[in-house]
Protein backbone atom coordinates (compact mmCIF):
# COMPACT_ATOMS: atom_id res chain seq x y z
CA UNK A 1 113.97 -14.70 -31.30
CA UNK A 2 113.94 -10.93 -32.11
CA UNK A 3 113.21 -8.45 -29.17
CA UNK A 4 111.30 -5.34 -29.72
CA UNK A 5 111.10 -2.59 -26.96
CA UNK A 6 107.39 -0.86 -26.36
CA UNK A 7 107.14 1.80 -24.23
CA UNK A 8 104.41 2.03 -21.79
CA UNK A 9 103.09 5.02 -23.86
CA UNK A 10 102.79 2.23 -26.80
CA UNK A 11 101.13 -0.49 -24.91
CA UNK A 12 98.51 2.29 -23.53
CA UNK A 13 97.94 2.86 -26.87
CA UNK A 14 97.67 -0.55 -27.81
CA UNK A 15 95.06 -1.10 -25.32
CA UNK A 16 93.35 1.27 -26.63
CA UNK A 17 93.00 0.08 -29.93
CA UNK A 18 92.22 -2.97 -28.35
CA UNK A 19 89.06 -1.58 -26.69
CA UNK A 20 88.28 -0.09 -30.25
CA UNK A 21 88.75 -3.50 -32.22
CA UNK A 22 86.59 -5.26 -29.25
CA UNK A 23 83.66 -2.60 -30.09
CA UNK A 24 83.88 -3.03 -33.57
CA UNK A 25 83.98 -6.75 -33.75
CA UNK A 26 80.87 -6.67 -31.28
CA UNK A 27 79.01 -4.53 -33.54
CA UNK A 28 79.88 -6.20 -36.89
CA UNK A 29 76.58 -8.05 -38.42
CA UNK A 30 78.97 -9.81 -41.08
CA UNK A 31 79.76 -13.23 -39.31
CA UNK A 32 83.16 -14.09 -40.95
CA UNK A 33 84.27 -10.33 -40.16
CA UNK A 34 83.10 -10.68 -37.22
CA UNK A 35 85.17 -13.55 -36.60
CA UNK A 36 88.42 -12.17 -37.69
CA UNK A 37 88.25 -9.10 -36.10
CA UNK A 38 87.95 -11.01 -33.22
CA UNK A 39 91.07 -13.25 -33.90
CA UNK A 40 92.41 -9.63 -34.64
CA UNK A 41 91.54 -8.73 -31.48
CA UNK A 42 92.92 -12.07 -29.66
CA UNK A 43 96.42 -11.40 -31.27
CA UNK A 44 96.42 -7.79 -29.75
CA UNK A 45 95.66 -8.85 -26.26
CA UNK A 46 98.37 -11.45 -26.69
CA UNK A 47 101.16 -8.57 -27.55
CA UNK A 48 99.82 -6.05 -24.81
CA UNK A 49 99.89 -9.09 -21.83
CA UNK A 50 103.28 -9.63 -23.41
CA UNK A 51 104.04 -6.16 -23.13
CA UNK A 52 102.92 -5.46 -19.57
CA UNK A 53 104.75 -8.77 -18.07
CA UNK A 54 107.75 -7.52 -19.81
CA UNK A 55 107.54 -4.13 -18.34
CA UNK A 56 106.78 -5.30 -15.00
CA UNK A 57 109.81 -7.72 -14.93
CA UNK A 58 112.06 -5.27 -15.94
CA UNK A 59 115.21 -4.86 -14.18
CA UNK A 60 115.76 -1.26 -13.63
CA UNK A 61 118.59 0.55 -14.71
């Protein structure tokens, strides 16, 4: 499997965005949008836990 690096300045970002896709799916009236901006959403969380484990298991240098 490939590794990519994010930086903690990334994954703040990231949860960010995440807090910005959570609003927007919540205010959505369009059901099936609603819906995958969720999944959206679910995928995002998944890469910034992934993130923060990662960073917090790092070795240091």
């Amino acid at each position: 499997m490939a590794s990519i690096e994010i930086s903690p300045v990334e994954v703040l970002a990231l949860k960010k965005l995440a807090l910005i896709n959570g609003a927007l799916a919540q205010s959505l009236a369009n059901q099936t949008a609603k819906r995958e901006q969720t999944a959206l959403l679910r995928v995002l969380m998944d890469v910034v836990g992934r993130a923060d484990v990662a960073d917090q298991t790092k070795e240091p240098a």
